[in-house]
N, C-alpha and C. Protein backbone atom coordinates (compact mmCIF):
# COMPACT_ATOMS: atom_id res chain seq x y z
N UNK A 1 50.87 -65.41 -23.83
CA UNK A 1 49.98 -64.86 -22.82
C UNK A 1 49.90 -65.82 -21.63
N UNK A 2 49.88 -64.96 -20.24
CA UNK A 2 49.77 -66.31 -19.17
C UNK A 2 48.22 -66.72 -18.94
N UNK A 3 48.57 -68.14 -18.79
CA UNK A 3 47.10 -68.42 -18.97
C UNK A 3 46.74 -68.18 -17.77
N UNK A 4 45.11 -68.42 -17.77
CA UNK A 4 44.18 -67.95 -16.62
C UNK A 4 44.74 -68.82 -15.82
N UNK A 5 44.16 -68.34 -14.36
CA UNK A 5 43.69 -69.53 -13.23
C UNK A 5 42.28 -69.07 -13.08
N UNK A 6 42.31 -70.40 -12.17
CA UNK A 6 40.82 -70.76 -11.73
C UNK A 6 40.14 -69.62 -10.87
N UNK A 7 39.01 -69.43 -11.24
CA UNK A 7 38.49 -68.05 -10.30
C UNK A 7 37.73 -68.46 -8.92
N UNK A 8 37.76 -68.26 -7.91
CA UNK A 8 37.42 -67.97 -6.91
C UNK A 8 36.24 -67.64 -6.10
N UNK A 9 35.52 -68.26 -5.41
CA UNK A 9 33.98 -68.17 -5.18
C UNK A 9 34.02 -66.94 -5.44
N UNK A 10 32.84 -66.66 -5.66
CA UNK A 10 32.28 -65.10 -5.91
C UNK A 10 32.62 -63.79 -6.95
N UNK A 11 34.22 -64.42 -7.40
CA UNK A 11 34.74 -63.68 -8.97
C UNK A 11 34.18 -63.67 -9.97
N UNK A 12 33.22 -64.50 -10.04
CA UNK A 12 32.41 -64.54 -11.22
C UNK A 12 31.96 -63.27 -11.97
N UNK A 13 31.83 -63.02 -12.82
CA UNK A 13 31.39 -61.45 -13.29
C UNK A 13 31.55 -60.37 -12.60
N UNK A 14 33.03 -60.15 -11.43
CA UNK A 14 33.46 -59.25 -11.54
C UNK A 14 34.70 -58.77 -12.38
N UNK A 15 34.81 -57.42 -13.08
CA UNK A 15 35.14 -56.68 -13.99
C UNK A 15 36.18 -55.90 -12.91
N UNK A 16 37.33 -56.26 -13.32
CA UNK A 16 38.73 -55.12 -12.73
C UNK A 16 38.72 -54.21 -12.81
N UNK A 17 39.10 -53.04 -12.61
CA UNK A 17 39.33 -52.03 -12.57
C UNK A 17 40.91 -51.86 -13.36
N UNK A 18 40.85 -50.94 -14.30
CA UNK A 18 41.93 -50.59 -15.20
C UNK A 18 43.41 -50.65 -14.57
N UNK A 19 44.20 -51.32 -14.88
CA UNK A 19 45.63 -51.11 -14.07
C UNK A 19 45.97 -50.07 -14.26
N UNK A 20 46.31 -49.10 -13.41
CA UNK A 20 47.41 -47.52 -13.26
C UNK A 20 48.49 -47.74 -12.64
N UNK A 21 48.84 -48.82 -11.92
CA UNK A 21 49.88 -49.02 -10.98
C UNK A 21 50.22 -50.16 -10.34
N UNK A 22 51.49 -50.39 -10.46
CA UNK A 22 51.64 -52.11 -9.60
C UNK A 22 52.74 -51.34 -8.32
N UNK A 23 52.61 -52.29 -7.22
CA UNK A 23 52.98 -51.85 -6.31
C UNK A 23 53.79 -53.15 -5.90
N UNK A 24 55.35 -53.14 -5.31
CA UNK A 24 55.79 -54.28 -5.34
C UNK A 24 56.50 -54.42 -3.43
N UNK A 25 56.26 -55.57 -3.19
CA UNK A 25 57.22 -55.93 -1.74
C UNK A 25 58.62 -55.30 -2.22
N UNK A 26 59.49 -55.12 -1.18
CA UNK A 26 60.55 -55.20 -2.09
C UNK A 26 61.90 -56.58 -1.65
N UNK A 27 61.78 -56.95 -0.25
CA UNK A 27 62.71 -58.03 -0.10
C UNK A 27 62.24 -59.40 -0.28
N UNK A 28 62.86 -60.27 -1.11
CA UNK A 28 62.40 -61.25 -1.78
C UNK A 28 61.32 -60.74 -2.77
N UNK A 29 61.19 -60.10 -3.53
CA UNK A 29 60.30 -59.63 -4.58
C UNK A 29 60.48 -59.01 -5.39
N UNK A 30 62.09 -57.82 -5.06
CA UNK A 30 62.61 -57.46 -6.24
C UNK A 30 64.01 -57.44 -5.88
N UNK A 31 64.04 -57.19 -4.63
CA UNK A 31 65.92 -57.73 -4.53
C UNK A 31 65.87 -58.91 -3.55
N UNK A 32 67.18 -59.40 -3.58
CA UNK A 32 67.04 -61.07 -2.27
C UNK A 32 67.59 -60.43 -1.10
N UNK A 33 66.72 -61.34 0.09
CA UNK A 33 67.00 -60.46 1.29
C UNK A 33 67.90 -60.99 1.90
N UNK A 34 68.32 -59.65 2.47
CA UNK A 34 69.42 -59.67 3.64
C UNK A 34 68.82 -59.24 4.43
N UNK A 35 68.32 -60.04 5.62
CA UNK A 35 68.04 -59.49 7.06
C UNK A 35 68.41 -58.15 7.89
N UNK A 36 67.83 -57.28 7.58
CA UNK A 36 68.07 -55.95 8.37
C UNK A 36 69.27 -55.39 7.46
N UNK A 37 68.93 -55.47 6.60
CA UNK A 37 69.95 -54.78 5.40
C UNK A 37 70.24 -53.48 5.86
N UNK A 38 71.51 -52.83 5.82
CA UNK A 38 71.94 -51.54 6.20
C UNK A 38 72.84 -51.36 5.23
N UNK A 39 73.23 -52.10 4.20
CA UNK A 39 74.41 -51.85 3.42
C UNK A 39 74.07 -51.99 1.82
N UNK A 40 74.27 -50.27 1.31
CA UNK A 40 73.51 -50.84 -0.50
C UNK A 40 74.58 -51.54 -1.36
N UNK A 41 75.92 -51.97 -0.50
CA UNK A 41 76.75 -52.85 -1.51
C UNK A 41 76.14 -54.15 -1.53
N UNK A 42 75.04 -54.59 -0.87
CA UNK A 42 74.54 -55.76 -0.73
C UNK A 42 73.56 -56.32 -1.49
N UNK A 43 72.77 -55.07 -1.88
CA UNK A 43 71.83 -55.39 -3.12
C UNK A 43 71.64 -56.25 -3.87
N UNK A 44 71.40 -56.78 -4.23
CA UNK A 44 71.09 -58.16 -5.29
C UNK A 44 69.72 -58.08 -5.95
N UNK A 45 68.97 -57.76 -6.97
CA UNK A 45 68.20 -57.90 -7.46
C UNK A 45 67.79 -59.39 -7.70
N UNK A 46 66.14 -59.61 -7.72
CA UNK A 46 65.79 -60.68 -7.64
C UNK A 46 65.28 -61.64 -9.18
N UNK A 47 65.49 -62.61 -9.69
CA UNK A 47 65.52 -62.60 -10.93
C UNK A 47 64.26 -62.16 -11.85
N UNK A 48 64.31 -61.53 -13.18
CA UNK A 48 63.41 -60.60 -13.77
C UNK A 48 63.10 -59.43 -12.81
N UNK A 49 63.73 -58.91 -12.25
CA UNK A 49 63.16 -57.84 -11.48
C UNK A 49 63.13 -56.52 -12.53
N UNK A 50 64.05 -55.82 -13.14
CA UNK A 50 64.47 -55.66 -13.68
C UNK A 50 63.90 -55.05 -14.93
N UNK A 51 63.34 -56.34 -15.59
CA UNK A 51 62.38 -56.62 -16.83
C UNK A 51 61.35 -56.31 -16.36
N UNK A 52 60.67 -56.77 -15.27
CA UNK A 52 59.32 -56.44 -14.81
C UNK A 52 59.31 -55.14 -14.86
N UNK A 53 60.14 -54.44 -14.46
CA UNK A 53 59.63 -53.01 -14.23
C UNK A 53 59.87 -52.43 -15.48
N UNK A 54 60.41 -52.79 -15.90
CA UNK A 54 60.76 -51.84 -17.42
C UNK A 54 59.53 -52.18 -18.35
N UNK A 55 59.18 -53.53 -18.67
CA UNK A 55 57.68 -53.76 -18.84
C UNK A 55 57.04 -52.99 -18.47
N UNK A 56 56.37 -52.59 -17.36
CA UNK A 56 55.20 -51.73 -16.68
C UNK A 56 56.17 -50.34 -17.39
N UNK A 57 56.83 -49.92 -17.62
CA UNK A 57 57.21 -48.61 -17.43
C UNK A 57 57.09 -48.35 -19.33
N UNK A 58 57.06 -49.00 -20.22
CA UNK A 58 56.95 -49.31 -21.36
C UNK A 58 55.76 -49.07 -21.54
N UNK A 59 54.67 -49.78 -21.02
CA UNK A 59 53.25 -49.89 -20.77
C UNK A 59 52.44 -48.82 -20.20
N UNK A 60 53.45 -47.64 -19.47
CA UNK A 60 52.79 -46.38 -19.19
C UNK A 60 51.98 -47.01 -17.87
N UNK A 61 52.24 -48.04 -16.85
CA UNK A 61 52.01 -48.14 -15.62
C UNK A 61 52.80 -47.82 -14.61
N UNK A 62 52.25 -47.22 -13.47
CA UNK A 62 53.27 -46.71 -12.81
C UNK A 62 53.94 -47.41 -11.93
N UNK A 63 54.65 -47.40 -11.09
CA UNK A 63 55.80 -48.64 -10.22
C UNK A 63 56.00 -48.04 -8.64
N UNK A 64 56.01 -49.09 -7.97
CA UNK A 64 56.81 -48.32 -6.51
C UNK A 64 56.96 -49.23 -5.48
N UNK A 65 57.18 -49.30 -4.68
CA UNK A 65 57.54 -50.21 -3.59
C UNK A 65 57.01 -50.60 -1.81
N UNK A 66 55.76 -50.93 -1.49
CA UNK A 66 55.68 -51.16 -0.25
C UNK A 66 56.42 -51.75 1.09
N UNK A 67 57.15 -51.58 1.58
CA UNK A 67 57.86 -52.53 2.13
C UNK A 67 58.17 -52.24 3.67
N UNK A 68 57.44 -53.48 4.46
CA UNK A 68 57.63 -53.35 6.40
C UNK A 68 59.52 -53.33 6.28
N UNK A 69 59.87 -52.49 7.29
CA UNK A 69 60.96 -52.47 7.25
C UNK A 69 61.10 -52.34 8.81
N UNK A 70 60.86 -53.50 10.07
CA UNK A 70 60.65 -53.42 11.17
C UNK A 70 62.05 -53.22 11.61
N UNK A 71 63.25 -53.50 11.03
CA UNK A 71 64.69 -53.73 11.51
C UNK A 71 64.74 -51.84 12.60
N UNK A 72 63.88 -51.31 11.74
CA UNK A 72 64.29 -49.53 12.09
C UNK A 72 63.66 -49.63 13.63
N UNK A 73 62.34 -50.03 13.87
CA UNK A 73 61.79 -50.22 15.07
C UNK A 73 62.33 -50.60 15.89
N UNK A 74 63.08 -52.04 15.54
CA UNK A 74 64.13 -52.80 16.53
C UNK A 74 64.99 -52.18 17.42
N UNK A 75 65.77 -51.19 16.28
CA UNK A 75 66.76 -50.39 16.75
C UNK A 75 68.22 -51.33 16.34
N UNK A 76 67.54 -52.06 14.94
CA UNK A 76 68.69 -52.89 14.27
C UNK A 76 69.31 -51.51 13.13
N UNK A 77 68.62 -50.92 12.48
CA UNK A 77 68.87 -50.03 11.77
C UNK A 77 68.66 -49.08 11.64
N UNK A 78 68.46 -47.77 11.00
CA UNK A 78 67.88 -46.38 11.00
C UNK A 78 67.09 -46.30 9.44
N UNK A 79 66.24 -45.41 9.59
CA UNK A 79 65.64 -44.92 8.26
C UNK A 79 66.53 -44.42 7.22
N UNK A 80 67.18 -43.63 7.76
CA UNK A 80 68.26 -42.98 6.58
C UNK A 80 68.85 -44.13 5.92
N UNK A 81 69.27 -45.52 6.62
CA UNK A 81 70.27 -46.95 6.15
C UNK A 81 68.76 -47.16 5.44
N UNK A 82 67.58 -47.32 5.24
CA UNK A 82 66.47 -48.22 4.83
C UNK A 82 66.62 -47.18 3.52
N UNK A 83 66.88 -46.08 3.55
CA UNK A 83 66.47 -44.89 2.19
C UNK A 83 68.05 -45.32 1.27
N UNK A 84 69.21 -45.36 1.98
CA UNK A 84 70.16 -45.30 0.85
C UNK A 84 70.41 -46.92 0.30
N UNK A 85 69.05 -48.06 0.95
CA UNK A 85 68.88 -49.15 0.64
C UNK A 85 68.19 -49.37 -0.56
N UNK A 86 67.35 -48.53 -0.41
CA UNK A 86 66.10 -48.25 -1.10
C UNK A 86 66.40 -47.17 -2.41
N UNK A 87 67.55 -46.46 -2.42
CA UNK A 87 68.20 -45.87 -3.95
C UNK A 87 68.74 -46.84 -4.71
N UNK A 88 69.93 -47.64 -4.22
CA UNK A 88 70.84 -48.35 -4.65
C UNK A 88 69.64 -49.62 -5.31
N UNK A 89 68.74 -49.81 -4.64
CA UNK A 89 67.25 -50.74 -5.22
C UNK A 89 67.13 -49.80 -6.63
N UNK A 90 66.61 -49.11 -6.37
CA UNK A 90 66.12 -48.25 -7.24
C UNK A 90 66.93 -48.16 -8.50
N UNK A 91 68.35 -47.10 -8.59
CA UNK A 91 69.21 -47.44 -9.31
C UNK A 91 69.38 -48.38 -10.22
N UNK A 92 69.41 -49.58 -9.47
CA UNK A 92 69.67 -50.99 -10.39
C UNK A 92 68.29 -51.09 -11.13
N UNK A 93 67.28 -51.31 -10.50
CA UNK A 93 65.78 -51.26 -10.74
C UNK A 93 65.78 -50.32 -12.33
N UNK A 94 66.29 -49.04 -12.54
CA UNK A 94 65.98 -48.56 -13.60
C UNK A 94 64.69 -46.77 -13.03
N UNK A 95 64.98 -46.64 -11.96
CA UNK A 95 64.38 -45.61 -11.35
C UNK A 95 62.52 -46.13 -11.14
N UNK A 96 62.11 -46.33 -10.15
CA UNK A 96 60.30 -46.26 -10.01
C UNK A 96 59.95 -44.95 -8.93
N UNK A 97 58.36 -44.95 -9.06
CA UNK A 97 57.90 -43.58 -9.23
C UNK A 97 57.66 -43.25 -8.01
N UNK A 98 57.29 -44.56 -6.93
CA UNK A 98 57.34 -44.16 -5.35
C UNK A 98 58.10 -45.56 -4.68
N UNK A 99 58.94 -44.78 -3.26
CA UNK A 99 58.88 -45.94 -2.15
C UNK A 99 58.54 -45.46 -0.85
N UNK A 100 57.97 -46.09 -0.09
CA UNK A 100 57.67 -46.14 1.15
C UNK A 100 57.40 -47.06 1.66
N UNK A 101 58.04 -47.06 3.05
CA UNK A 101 58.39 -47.77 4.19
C UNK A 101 57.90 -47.90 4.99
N UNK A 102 57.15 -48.44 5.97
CA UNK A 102 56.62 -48.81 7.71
C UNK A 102 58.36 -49.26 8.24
N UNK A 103 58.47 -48.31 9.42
CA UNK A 103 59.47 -48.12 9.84
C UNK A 103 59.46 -48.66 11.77
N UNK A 104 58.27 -49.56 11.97
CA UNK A 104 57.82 -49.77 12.90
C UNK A 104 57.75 -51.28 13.33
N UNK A 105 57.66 -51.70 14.35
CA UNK A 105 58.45 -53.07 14.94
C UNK A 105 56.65 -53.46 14.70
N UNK A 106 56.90 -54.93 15.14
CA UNK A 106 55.13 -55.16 14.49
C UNK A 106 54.44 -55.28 15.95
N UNK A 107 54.62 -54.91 17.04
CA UNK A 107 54.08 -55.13 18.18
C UNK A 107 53.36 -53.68 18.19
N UNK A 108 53.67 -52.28 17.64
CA UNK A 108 53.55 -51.21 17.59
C UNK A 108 52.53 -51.26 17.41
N UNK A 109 51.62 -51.89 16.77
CA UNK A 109 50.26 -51.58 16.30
C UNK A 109 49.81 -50.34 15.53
N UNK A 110 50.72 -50.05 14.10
CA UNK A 110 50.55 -48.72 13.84
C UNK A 110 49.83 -49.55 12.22
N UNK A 111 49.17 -48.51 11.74
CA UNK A 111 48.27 -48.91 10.63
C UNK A 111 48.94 -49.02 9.15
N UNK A 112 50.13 -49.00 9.02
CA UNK A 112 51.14 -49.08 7.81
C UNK A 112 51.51 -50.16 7.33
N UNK A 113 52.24 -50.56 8.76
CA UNK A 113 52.71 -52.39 8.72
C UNK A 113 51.87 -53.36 8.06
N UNK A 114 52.40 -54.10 6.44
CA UNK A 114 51.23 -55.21 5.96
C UNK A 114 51.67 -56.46 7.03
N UNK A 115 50.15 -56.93 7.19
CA UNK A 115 48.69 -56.59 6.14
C UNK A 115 48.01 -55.64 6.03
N UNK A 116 48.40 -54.05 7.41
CA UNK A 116 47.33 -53.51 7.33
C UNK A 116 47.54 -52.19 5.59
N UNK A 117 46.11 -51.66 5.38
CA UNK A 117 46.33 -51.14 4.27
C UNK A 117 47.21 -50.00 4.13
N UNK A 118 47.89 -49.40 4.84
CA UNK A 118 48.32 -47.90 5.09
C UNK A 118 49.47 -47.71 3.86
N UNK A 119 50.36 -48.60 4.11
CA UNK A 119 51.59 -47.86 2.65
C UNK A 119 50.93 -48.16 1.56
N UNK A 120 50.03 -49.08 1.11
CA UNK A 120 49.45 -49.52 -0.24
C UNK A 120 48.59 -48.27 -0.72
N UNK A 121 47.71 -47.78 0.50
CA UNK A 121 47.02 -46.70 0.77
C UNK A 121 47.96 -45.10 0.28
N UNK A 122 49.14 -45.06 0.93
CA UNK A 122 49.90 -43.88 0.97
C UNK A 122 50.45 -44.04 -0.56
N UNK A 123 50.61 -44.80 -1.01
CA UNK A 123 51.75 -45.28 -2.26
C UNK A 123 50.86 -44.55 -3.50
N UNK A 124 49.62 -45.38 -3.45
CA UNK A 124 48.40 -45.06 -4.19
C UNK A 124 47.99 -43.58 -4.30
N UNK A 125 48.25 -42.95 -2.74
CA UNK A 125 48.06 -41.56 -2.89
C UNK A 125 48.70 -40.76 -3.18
N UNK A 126 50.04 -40.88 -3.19
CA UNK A 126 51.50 -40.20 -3.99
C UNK A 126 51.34 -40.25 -5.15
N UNK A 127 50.91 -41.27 -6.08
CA UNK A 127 50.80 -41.43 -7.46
C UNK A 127 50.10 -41.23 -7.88
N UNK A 128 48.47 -40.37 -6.87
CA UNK A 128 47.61 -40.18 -7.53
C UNK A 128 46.54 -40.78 -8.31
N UNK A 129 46.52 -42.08 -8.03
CA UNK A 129 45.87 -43.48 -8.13
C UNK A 129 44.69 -43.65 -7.27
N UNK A 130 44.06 -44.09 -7.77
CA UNK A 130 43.07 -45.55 -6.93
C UNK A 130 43.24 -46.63 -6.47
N UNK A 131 43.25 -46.96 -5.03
CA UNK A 131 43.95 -48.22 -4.57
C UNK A 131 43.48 -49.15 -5.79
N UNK A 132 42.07 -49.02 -6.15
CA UNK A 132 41.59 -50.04 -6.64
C UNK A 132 41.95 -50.39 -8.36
N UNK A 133 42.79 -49.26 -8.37
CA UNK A 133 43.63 -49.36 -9.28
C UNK A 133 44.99 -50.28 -9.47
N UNK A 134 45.46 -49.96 -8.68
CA UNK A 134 46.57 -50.82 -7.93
C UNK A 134 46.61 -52.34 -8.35
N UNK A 135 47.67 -53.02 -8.60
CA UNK A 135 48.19 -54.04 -7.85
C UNK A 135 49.10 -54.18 -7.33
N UNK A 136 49.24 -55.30 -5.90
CA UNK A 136 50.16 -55.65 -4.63
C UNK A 136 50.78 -56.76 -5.44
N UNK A 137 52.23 -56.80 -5.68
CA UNK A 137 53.09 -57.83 -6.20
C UNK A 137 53.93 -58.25 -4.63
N UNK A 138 54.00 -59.36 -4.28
CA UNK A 138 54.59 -59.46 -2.86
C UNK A 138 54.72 -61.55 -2.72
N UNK A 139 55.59 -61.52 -2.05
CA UNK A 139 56.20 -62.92 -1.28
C UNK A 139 55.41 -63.35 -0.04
N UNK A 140 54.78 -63.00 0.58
CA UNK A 140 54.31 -63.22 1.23
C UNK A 140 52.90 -63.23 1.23
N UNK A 141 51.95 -64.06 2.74
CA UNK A 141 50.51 -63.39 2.91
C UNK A 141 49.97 -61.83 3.31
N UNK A 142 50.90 -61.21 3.88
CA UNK A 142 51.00 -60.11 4.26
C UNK A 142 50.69 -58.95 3.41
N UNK A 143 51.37 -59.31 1.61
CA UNK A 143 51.43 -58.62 0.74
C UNK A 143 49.84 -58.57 0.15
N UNK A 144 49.44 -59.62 -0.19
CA UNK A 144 48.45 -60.11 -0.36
C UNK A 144 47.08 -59.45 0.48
N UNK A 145 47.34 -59.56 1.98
CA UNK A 145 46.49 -59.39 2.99
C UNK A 145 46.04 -57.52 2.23
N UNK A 146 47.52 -56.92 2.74
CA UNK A 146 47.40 -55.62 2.06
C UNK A 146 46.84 -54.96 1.49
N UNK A 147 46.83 -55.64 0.09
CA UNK A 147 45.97 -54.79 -1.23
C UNK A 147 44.85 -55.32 -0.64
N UNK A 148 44.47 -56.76 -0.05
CA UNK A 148 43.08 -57.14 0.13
C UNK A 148 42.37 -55.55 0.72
N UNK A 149 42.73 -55.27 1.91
CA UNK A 149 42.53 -54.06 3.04
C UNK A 149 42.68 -53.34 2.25
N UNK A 150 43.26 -52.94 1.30
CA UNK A 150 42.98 -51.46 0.54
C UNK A 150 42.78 -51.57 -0.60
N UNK A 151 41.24 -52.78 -1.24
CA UNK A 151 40.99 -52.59 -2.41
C UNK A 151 41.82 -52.61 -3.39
N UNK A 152 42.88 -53.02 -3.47
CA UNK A 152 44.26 -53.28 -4.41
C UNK A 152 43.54 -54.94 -4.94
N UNK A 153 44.50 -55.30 -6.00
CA UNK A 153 44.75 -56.52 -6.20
C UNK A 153 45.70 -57.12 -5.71
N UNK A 154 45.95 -58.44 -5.38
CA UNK A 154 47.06 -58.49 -4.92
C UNK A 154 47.33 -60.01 -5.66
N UNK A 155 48.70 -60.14 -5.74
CA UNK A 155 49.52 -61.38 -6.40
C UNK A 155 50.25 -61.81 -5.76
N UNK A 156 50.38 -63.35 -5.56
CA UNK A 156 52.01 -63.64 -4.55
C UNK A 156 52.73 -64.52 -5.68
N UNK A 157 53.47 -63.89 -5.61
CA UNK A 157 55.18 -64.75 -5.92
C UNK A 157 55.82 -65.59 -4.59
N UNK A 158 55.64 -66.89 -4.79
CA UNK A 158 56.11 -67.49 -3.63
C UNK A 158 57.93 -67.67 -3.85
N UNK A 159 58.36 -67.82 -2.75
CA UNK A 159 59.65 -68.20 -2.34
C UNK A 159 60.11 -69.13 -1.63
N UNK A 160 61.30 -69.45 -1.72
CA UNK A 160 61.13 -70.83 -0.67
C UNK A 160 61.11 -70.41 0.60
N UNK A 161 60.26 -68.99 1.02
CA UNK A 161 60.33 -68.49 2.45
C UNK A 161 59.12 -68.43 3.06
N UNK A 162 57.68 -68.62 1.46
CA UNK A 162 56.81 -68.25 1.65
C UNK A 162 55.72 -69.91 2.30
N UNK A 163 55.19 -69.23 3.23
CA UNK A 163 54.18 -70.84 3.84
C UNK A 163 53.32 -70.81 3.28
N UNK A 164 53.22 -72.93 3.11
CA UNK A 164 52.36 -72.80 2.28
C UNK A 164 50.69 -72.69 2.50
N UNK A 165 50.01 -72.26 3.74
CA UNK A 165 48.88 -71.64 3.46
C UNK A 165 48.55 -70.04 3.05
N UNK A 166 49.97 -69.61 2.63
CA UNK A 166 49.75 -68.55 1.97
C UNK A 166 49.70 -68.50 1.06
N UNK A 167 50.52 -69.63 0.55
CA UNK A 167 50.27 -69.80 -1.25
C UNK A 167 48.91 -70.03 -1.47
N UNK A 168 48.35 -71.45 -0.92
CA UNK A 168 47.00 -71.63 -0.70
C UNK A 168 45.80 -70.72 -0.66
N UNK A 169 46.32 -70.15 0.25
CA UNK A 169 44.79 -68.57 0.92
C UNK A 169 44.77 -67.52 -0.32
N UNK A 170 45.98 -67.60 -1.31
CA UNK A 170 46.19 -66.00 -2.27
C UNK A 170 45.38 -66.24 -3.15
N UNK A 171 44.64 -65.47 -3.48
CA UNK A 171 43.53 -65.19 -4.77
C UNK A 171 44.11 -65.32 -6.02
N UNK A 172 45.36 -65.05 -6.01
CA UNK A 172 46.07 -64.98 -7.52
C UNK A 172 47.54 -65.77 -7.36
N UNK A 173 48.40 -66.38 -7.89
CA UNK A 173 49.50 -66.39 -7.77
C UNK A 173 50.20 -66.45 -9.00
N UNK A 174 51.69 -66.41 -9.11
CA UNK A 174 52.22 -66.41 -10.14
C UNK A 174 53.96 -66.99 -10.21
N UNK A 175 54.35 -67.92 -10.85
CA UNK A 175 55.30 -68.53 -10.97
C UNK A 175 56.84 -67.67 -10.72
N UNK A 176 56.92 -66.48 -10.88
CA UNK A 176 58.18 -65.70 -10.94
C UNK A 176 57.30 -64.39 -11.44
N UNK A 177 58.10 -63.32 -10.93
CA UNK A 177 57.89 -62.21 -11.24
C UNK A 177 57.63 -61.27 -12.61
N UNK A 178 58.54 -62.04 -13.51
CA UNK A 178 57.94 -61.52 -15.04
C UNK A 178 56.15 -61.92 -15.44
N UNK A 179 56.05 -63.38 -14.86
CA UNK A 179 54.43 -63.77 -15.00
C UNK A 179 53.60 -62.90 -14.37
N UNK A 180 53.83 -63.17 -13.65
CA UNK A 180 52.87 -62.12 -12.64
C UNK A 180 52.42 -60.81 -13.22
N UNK A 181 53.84 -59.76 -14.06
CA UNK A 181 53.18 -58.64 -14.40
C UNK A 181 53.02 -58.74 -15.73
N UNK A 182 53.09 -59.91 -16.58
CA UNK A 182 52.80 -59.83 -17.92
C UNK A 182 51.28 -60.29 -17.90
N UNK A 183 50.58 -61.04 -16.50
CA UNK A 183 49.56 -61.63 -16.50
C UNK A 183 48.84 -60.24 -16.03
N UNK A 184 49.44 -59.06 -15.31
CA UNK A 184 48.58 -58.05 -14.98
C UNK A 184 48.22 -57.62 -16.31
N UNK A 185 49.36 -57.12 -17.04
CA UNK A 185 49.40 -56.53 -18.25
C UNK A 185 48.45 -57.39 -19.28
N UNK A 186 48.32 -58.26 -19.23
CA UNK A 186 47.35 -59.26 -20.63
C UNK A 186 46.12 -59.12 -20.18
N UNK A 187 45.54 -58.47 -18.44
CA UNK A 187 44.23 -58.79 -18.05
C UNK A 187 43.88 -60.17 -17.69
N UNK A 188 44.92 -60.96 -17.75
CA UNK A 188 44.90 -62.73 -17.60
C UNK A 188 44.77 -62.60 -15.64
N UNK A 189 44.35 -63.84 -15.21
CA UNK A 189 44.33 -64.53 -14.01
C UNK A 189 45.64 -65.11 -13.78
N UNK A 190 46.98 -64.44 -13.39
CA UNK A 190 48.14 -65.01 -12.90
C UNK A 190 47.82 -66.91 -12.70
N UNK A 191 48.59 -67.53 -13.18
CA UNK A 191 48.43 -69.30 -12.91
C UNK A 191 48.76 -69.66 -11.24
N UNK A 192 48.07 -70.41 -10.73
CA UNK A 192 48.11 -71.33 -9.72
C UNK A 192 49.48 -71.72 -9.61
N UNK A 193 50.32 -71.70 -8.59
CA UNK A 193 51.66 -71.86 -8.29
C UNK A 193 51.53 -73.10 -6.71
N UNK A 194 52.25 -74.51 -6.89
CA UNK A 194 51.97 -75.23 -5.89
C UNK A 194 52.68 -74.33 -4.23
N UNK A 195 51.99 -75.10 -3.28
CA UNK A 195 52.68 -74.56 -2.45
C UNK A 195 54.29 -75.06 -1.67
N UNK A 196 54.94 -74.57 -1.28
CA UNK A 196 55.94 -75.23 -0.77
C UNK A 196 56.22 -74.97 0.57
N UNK A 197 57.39 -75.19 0.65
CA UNK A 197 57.61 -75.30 2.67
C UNK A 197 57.94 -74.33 3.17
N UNK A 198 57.27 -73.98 4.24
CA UNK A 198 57.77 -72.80 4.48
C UNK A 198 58.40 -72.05 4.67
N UNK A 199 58.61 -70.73 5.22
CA UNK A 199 60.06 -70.12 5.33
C UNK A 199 60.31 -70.39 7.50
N UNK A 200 61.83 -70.10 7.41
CA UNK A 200 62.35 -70.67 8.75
C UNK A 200 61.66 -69.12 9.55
N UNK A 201 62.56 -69.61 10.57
CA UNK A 201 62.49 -68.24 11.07
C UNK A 201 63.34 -67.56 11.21
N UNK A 202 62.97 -65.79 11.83
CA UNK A 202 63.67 -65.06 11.71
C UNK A 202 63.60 -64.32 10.16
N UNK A 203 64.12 -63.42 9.82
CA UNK A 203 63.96 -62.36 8.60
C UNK A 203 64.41 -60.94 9.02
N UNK A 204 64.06 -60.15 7.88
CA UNK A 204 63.98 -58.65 7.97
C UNK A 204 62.60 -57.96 8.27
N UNK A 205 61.29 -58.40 8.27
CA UNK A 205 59.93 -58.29 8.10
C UNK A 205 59.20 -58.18 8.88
């Protein structure tokens, strides 16, 4: 079982809400990223990705994928390249139950793009869920920020991309991706993960 972490001003005697659903980033979180990915020969799953989901899917929780996909906004890629990105994910993945995309550059100011709550929101409502059902599995603060804004839980899996006052600022964290959802699944407090350096610049995000 993963052990607890430390709880957080004000967690004290609050009581979760039943898991129905984990909701995952998907670049750096379940496959490794390629910047403005347009090509599903490129795919790479990220390690335990895989297992994680087949876990939850064993467990009768449901699965799906949030993910900013600003490259489309840019006018680096198209939606249709983000969808046959997002099968060939899938595919390998072992099939999950929703994905959706923010397809919008982040200057747009549209309410989808994490942190704000909108795909965590939409994802939740496809599946017929309670955000507050939910948990946000994600690499970043963004992911995190997310479920915060829509009553989700949220977990970070850091990367060597992720900064470290995001590791710092996250309510939960978790060493690699199998922890994370075996710690959803046990009802445990995901463990404290140090922070590291941040990521450069530039991305897909």
């Amino acid at each position: 079982m993963t052990p607890p972490a430390e709880r957080r001003p004000g967690e004290a005697g609050r009581a979760a809400a039943p898991l129905e659903a984990v909701l995952f980033d998907r670049d750096d979180t379940l496959v490794v990223d390629v910047p403005y990915n347009a090509d599903p020969a490129l795919v790479r799953l990220m390690p335990g990705a895989r297992e994680a989901v087949r876990l939850l899917r064993e467990h009768g929780v449901a699965t799906g994928v949030v993910s900013n996909q600003s490259g489309v906004g840019r006018g680096l890629l198209t939606a249709a390249d983000v969808r046959r990105v997002n099968r060939r994910a899938d595919a390998l993945l072992g099939g999950l139950d929703v994905w959706v995309f923010c397809p919008h550059a982040p200057d747009e100011g549209c309410a989808c793009r994490k942190p704000a709550p909108g795909l965590v929101l939409l994802a939740a409502r496809r599946l017929g869920v309670a955000a507050e059902r939910c948990a946000v599995v994600g690499d970043i603060g963004a992911d995190v920020d997310a479920a915060r804004a829509a009553g989700a839980r949220g977990v970070l899996v850091p990367t060597a991309r992720t900064l470290a006052e995001e590791v710092t600022a996250a309510p939960h964290t978790a060493p690699d991706l199998l922890t994370a959802v075996r710690g959803l699944l046990d009802g445990t407090r995901p463990q404290r993960v140090p922070a590291r350096q941040g990521r450069p610049e530039g991305g897909s995000r």
